[in-house]
C-alpha atoms as a PDB file:
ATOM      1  CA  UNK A   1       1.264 -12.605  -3.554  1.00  0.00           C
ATOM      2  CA  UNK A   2       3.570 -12.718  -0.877  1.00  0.00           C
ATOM      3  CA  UNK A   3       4.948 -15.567   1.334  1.00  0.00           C
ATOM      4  CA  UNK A   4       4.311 -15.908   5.029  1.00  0.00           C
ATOM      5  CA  UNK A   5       6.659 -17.148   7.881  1.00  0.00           C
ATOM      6  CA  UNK A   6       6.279 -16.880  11.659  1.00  0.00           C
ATOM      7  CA  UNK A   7       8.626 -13.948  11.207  1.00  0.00           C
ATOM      8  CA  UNK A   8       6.444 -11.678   8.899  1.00  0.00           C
ATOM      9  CA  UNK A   9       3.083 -12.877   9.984  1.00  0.00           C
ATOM     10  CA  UNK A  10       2.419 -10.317  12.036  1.00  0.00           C
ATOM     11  CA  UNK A  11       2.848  -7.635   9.657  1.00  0.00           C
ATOM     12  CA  UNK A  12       2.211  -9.075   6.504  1.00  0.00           C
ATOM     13  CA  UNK A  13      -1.245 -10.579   7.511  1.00  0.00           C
ATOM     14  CA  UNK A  14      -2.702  -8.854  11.124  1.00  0.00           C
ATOM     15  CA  UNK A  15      -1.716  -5.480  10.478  1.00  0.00           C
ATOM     16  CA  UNK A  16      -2.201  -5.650   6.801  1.00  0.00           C
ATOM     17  CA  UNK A  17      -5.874  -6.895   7.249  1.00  0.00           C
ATOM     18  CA  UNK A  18      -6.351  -4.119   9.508  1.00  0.00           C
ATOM     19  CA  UNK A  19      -6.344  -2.058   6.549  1.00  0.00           C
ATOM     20  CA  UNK A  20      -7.190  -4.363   3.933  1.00  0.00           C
ATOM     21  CA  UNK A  21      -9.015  -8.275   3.696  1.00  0.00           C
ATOM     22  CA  UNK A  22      -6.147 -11.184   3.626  1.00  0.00           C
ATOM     23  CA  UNK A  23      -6.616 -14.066   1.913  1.00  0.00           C
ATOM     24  CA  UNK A  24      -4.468 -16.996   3.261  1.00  0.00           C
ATOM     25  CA  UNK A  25      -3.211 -20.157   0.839  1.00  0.00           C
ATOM     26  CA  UNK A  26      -1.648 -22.795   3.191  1.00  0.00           C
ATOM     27  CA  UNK A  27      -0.405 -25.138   0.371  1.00  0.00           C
ATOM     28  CA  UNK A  28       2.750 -27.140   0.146  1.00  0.00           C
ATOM     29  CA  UNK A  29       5.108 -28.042  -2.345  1.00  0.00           C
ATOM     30  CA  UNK A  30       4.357 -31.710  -3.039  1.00  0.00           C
ATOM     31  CA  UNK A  31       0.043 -30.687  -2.882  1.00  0.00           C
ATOM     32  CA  UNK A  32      -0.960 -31.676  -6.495  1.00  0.00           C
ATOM     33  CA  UNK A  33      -4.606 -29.665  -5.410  1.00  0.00           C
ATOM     34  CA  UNK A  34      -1.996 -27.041  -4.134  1.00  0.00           C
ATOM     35  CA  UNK A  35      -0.429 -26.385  -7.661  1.00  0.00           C
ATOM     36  CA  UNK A  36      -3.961 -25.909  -9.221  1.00  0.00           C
ATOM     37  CA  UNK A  37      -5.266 -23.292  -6.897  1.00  0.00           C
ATOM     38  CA  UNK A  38      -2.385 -21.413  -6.508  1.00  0.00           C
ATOM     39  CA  UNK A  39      -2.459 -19.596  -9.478  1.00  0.00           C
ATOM     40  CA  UNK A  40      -6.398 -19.500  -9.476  1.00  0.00           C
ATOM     41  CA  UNK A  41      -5.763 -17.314  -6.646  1.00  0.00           C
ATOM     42  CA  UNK A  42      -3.025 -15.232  -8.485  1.00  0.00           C
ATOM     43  CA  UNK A  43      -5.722 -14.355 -11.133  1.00  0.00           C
ATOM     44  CA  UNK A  44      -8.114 -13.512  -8.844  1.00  0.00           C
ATOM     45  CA  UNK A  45      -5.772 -11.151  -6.997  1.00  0.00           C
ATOM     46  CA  UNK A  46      -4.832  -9.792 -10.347  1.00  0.00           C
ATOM     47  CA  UNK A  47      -8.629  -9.572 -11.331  1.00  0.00           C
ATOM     48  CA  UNK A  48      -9.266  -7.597  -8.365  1.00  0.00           C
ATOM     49  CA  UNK A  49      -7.241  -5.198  -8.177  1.00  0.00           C
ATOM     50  CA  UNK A  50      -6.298  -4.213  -4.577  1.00  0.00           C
ATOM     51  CA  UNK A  51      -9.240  -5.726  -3.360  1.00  0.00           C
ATOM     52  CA  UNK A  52      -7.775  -7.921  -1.411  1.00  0.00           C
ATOM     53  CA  UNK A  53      -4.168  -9.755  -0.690  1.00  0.00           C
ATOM     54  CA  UNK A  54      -3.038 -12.627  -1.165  1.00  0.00           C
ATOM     55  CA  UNK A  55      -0.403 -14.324   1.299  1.00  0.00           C
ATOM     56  CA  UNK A  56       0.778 -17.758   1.280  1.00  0.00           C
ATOM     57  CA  UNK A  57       2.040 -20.272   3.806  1.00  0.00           C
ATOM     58  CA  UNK A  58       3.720 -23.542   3.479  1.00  0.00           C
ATOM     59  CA  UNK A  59       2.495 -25.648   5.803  1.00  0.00           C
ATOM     60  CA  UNK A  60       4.981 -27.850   6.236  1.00  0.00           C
ATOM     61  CA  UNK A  61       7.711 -24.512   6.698  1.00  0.00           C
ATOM     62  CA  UNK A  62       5.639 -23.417   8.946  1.00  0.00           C
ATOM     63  CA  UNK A  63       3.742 -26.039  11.132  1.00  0.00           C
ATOM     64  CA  UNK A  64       3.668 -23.355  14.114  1.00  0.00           C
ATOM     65  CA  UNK A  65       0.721 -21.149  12.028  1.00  0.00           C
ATOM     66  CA  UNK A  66      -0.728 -24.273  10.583  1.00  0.00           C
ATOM     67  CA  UNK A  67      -1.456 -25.490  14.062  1.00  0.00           C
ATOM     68  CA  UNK A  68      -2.563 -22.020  15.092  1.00  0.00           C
ATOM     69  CA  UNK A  69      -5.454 -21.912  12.653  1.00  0.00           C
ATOM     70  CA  UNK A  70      -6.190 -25.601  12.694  1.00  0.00           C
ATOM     71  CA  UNK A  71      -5.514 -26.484   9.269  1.00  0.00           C
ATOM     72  CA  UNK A  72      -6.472 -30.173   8.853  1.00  0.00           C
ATOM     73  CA  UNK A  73      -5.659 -30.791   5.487  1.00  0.00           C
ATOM     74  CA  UNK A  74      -4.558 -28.206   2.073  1.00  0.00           C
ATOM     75  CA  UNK A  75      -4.989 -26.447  -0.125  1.00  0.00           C
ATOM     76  CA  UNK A  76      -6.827 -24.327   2.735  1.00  0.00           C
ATOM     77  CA  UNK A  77      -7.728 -20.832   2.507  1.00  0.00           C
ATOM     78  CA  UNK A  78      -8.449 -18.420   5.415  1.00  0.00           C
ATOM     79  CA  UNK A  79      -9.537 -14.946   5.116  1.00  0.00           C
ATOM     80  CA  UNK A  80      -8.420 -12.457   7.797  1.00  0.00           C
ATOM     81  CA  UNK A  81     -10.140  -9.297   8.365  1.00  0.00           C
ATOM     82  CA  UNK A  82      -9.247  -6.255  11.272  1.00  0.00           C
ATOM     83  CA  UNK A  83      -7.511  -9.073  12.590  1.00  0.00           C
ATOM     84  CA  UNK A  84      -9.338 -12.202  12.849  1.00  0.00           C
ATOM     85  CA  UNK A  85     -10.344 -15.011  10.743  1.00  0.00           C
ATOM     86  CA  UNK A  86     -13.386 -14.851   9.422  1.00  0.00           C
ATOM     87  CA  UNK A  87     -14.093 -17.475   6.846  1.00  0.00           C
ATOM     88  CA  UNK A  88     -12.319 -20.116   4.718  1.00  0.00           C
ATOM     89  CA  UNK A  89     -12.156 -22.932   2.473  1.00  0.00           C
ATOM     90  CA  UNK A  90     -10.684 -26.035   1.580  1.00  0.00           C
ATOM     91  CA  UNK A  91      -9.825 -27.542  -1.788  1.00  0.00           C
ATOM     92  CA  UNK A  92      -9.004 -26.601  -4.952  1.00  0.00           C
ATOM     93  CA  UNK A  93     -12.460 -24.625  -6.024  1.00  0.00           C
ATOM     94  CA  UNK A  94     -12.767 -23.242  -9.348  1.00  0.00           C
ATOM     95  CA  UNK A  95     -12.193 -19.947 -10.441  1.00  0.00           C
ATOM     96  CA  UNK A  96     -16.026 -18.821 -10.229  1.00  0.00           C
ATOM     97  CA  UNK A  97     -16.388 -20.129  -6.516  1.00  0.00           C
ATOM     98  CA  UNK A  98     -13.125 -18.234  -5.540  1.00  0.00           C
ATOM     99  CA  UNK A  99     -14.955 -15.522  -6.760  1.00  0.00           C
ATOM    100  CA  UNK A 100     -18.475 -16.323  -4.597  1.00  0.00           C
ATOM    101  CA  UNK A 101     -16.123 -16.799  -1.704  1.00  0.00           C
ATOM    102  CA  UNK A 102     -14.686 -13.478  -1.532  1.00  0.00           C
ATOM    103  CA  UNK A 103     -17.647 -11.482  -3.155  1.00  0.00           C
ATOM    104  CA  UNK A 104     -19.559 -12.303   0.298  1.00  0.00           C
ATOM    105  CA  UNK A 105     -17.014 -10.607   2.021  1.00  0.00           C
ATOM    106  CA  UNK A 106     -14.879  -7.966  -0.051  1.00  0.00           C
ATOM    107  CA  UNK A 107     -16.279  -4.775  -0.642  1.00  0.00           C
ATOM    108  CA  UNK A 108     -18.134  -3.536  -4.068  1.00  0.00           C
ATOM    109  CA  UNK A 109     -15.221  -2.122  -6.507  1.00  0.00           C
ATOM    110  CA  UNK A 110     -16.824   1.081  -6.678  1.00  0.00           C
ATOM    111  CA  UNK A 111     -16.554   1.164  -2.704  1.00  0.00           C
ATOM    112  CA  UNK A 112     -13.143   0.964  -2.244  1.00  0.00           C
ATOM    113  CA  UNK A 113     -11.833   3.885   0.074  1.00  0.00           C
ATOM    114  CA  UNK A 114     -10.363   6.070  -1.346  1.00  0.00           C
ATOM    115  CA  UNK A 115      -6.072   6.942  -1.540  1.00  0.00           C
ATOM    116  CA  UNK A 116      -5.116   8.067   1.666  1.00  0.00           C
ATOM    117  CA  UNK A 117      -5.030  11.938   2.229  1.00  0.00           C
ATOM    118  CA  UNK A 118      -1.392  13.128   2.719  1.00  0.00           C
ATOM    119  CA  UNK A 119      -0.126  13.528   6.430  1.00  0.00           C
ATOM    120  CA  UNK A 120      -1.005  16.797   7.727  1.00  0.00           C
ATOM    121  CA  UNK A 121       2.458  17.913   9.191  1.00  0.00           C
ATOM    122  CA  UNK A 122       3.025  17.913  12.923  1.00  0.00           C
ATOM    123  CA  UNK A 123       3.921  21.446  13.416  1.00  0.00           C
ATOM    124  CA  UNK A 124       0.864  22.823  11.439  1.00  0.00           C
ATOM    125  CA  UNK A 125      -1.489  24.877  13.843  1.00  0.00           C
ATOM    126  CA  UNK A 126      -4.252  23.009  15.127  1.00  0.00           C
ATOM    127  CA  UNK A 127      -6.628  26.021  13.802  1.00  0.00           C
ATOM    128  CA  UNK A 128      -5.434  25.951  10.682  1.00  0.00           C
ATOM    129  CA  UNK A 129      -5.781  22.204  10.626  1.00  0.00           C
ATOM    130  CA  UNK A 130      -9.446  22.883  11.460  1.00  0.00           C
ATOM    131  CA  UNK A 131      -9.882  24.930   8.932  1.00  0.00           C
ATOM    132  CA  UNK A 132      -7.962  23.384   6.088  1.00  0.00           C
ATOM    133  CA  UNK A 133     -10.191  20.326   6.846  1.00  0.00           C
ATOM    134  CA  UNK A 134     -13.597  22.247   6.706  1.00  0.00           C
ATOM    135  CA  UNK A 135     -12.705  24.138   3.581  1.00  0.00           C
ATOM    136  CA  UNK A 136     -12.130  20.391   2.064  1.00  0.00           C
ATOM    137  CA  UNK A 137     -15.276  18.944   3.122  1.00  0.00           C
ATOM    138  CA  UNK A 138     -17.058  21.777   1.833  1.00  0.00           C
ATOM    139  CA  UNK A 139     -15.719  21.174  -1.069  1.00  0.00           C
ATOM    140  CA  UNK A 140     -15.538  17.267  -1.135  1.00  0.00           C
ATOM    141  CA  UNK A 141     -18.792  15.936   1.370  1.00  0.00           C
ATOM    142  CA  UNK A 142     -17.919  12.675   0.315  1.00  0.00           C
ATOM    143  CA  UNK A 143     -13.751  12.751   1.288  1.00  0.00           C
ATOM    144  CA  UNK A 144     -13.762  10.501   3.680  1.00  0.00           C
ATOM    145  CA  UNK A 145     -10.022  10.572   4.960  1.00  0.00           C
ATOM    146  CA  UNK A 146     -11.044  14.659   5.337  1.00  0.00           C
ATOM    147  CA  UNK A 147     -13.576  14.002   7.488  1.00  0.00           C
ATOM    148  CA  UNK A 148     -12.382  11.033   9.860  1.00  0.00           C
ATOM    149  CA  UNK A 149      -9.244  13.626  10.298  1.00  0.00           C
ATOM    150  CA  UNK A 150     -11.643  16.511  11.006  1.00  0.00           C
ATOM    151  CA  UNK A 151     -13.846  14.758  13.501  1.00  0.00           C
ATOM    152  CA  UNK A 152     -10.639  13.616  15.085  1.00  0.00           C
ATOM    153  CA  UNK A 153      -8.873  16.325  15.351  1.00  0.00           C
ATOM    154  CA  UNK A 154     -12.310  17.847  17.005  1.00  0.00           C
ATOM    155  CA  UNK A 155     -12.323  15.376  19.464  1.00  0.00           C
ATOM    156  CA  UNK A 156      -8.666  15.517  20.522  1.00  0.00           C
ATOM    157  CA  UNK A 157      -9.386  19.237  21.269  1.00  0.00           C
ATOM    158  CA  UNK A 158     -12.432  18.783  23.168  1.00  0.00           C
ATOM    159  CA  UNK A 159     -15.184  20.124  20.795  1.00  0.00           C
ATOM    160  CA  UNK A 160     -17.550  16.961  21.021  1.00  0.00           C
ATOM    161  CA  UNK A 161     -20.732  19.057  20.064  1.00  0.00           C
ATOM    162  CA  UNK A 162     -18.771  20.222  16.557  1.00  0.00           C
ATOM    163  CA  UNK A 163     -17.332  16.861  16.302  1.00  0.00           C
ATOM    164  CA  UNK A 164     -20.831  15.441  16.629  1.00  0.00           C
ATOM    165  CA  UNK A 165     -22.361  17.989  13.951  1.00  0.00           C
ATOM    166  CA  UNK A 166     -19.562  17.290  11.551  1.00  0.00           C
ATOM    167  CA  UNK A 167     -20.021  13.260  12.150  1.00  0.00           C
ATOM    168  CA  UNK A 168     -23.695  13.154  11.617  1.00  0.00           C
ATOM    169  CA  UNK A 169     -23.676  13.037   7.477  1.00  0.00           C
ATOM    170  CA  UNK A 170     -21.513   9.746   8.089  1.00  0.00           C
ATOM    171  CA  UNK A 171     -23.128   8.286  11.148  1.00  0.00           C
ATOM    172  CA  UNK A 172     -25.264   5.293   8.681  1.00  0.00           C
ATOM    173  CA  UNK A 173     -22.185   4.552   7.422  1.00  0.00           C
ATOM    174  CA  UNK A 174     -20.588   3.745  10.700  1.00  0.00           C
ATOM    175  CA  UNK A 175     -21.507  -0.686   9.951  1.00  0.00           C
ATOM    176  CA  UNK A 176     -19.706  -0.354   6.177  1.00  0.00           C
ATOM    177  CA  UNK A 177     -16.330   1.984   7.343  1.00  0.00           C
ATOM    178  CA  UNK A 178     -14.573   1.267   9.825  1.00  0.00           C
ATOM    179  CA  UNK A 179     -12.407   4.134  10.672  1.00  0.00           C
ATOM    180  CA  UNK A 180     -16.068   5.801  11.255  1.00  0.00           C
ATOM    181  CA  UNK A 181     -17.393   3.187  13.391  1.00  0.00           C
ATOM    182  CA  UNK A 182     -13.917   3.917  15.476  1.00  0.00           C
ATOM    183  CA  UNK A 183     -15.191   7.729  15.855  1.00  0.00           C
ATOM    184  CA  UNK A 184     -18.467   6.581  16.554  1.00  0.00           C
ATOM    185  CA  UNK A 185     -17.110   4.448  19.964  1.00  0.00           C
ATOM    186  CA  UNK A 186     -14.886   7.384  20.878  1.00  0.00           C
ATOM    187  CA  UNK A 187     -17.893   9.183  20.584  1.00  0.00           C
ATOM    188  CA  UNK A 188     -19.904   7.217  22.479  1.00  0.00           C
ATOM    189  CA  UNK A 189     -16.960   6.393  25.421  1.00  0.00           C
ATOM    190  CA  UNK A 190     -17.434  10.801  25.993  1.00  0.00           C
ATOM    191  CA  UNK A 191     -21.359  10.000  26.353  1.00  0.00           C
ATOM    192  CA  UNK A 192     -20.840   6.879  28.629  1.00  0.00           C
ATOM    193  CA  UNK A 193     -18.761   9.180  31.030  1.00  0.00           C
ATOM    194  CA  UNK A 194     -21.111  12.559  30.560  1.00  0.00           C
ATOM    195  CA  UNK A 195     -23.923  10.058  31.797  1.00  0.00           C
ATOM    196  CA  UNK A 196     -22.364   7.359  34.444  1.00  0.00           C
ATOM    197  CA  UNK A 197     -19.176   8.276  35.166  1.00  0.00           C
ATOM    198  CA  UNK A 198     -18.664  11.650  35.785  1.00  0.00           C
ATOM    199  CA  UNK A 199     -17.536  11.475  39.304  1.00  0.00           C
ATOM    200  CA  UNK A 200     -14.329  12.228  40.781  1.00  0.00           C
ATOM    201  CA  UNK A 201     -13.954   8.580  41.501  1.00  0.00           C
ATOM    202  CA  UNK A 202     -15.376   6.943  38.991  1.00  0.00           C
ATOM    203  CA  UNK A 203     -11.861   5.155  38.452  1.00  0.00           C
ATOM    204  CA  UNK A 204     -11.406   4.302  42.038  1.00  0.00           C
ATOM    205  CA  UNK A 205     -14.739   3.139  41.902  1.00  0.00           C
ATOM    206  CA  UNK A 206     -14.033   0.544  38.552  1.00  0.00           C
ATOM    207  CA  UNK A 207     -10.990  -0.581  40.143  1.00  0.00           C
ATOM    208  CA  UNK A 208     -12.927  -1.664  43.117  1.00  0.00           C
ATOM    209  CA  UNK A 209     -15.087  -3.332  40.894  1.00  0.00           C
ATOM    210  CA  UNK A 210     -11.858  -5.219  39.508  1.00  0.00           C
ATOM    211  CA  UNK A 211     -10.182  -6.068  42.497  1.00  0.00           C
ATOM    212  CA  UNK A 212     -13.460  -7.955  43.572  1.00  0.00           C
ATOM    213  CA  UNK A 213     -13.685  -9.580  40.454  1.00  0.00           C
ATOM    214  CA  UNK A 214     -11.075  -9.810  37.945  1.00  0.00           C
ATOM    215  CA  UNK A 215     -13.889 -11.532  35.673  1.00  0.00           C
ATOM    216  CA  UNK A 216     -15.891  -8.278  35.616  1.00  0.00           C
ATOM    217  CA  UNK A 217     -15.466  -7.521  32.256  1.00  0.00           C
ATOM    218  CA  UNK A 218     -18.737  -4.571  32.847  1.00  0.00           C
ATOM    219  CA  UNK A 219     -16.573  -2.991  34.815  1.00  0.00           C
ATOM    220  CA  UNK A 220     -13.214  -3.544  33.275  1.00  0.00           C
ATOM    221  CA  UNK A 221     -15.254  -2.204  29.555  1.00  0.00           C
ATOM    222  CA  UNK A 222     -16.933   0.954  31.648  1.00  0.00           C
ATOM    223  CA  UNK A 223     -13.166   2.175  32.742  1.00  0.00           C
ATOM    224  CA  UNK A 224     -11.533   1.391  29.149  1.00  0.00           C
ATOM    225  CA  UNK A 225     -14.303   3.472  27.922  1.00  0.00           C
ATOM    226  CA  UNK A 226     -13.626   5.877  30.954  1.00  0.00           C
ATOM    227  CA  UNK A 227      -9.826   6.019  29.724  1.00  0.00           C
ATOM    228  CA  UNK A 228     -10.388   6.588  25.659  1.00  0.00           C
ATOM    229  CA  UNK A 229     -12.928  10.013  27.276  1.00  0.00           C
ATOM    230  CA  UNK A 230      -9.464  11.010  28.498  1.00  0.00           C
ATOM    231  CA  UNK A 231      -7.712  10.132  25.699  1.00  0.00           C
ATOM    232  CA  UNK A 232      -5.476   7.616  27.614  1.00  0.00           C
ATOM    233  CA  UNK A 233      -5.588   5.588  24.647  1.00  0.00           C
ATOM    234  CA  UNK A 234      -2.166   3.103  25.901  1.00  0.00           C
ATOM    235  CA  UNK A 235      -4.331   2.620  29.490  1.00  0.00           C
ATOM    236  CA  UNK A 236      -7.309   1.765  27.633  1.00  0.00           C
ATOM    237  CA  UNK A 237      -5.849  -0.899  25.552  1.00  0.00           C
ATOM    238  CA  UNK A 238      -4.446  -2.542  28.667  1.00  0.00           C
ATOM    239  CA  UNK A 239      -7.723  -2.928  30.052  1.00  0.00           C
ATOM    240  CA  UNK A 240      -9.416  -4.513  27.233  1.00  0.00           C
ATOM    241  CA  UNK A 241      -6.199  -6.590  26.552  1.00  0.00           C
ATOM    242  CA  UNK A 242      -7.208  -8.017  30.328  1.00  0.00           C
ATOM    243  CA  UNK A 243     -10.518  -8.701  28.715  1.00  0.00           C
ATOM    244  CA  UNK A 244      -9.377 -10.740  26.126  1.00  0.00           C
ATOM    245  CA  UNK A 245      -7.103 -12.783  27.604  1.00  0.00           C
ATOM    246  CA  UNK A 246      -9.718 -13.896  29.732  1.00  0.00           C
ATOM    247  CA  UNK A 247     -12.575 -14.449  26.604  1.00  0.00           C
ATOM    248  CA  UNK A 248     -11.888 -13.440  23.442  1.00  0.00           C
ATOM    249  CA  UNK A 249     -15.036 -12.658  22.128  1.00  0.00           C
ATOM    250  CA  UNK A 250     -16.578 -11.609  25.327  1.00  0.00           C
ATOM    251  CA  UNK A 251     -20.165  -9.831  24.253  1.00  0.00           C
ATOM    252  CA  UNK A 252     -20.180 -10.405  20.852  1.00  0.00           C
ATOM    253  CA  UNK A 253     -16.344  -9.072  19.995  1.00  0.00           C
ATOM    254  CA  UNK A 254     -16.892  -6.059  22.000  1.00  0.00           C
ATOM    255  CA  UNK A 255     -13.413  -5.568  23.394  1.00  0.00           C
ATOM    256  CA  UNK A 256     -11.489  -6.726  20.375  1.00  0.00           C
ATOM    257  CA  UNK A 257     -14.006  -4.072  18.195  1.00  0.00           C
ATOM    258  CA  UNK A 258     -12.757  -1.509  20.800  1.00  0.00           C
ATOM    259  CA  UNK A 259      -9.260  -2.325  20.665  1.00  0.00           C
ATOM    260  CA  UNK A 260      -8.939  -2.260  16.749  1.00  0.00           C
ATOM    261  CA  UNK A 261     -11.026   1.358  17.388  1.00  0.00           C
ATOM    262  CA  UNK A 262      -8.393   2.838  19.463  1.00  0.00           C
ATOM    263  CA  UNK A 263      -5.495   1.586  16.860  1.00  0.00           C
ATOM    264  CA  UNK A 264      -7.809   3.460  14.183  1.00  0.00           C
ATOM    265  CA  UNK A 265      -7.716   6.371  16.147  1.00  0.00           C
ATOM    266  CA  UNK A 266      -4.415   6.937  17.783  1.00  0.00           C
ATOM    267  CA  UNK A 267      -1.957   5.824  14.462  1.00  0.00           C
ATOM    268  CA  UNK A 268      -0.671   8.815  13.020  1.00  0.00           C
ATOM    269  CA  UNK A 269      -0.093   8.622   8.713  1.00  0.00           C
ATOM    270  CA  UNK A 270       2.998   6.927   7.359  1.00  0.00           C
ATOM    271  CA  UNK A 271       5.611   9.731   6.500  1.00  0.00           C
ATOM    272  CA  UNK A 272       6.500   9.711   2.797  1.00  0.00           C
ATOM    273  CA  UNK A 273      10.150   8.182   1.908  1.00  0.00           C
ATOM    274  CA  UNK A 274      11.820   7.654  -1.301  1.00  0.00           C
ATOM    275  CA  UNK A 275      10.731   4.532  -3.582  1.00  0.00           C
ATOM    276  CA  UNK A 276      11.449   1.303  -2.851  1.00  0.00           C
ATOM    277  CA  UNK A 277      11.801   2.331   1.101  1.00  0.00           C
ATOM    278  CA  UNK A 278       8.999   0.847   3.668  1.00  0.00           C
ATOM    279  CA  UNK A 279       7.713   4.005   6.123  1.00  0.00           C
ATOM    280  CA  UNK A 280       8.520   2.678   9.847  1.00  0.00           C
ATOM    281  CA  UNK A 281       5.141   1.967  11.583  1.00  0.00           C
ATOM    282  CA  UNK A 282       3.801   3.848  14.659  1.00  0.00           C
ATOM    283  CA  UNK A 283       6.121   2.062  17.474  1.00  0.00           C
ATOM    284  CA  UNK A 284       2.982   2.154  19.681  1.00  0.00           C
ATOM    285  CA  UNK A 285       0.721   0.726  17.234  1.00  0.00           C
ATOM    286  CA  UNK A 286       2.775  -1.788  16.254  1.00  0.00           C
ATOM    287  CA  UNK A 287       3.243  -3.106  19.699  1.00  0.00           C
ATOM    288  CA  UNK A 288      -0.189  -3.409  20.450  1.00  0.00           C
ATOM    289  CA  UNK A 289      -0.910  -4.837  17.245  1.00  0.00           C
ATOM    290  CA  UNK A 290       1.344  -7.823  17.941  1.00  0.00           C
ATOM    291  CA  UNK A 291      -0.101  -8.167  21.511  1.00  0.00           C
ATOM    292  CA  UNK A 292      -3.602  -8.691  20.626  1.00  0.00           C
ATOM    293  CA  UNK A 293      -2.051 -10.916  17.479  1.00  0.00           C
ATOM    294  CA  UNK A 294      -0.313 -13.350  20.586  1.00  0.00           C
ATOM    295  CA  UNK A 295      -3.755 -13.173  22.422  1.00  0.00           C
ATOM    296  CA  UNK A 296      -6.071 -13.743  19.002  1.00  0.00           C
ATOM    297  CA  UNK A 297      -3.612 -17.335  18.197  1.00  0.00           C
ATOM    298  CA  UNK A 298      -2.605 -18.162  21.393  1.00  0.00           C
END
């Protein structure tokens, strides 16, 4: 359990449930329903061992995120996942409904990804990258960190046929991991331009679209999707930032399911540093992270 301020929101609950569902306590100090649930919610974070985590924020600290998310009256509990809210509830529940609550939306146990692979180092060959990472898979089908890196890396060098061979074991588990349903849009932004917008000027051609209509969120999608083919990942996320200022959940999430994609894909692994240190986050990532945090609350 950790407490939340305006301070450490960002990183302690968006970019954490990027990674990992957040469960939110906004409780207060002189809440008599507060000082039962709270450490309800301990034991069930205990119980559940990295399932989820548990934040807390007193709402009368910090009226700025109360507002933000609404909060009427406490004990309330949101939970946050890539990002957004996604359910909640208020009251002091009993142990067994905590439970119910987050059992609709956490994960089995036994599905838990598993402990991050170690970073591959920067100046390794790209070849023997390959290769390191198809020796692995042949040896571990089911190492999931191996073979989001391997598709990846297949990608990044242009082999989209290989990349597509080495997905397709994965490709029904695209709705239940995430990092694969990332590959799977990068994968299908390369088909979107091999198909419809494989001109010279297909850009010029979206930006006309644009300049017409800074509402046409077709077109504005169709040239972020033009952008991730060439791996202009920053360019990308500027478009579909444009989106979501405008609607945030313009077709169904589309953009903000795009964004989060491109975060999966461009943030390189935490180095390793001594205990007790925090590894500095990806500048990049972090940045956009905290823009489409502004745009999710504002």
């Amino acid at each position: 359990m950790i407490d939340v301020t305006v301070a450490n929101f960002e990183q302690e609950v968006i970019a954490a449930s990027m990674n990992i569902p957040v469960l939110i306590d906004f409780w207060a100090p002189w809440c008599g329903p507060c000082k039962s649930l709270g450490p309800i919610l301990e034991k069930v974070e205990a119980d559940y061992a990295g399932r989820f985590k548990l934040v807390k924020i007193d709402s009368d600290q910090e009226q700025q995120l109360g507002a933000a998310f609404g909060i009427r009256s406490i004990p309330t509990c949101i939970l946050m996942m890539d990002g957004k809210p996604v359910d909640g509830f208020s009251g002091a529940l009993p142990e067994g409904k905590v439970k119910e609550f987050l059992d609709k939306h956490l994960p089995p146990a036994e599905d838990l990804p598993e402990e991050e692979a170690p970073a591959l180092a920067a100046e390794v060959d790209p070849e023997a990258q390959l290769e390191e990472l198809k020796q692995t898979l042949a040896a571990e089908p089911g190492n999931d960190n191996a073979r989001f890196d391997y598709v990846k890396l297949l990608l990044q060098r242009g082999q989209d046929d290989d990349a597509k061979v080495a997905f397709a074991p994965v490709i029904a588990q695209t709705a239940a991991v995430r990092r694969f349903d990332s590959l799977q849009r990068w994968m299908n932004a390369i088909d979107f331009v091999a198909i419809s917008a494989s001109a010279a000027d297909a850009g010029a051609q979206f930006d006309a679209k644009i300049t017409v209509n800074k509402r046409d969120f077709e077109a504005r999608f169709d040239k972020a999707r033009w952008l991730m083919a060439q791996q202009r990942w920053t360019d990308a996320l500027d478009e579909l930032l444009d989106i979501l200022m405008r609607d945030k959940t313009w077709k169904e999430d589309l953009a903000r399911k795009t964004y989060i994609a491109i975060l999966d894909i461009i943030e390189v692994p935490k180095p390793k540093v001594a205990d007790g240190q925090i590894p500095p986050d990806d500048p990049t990532v972090a940045t956009y992270r905290r823009r489409l945090s502004s745009v999710i609350l504002s």
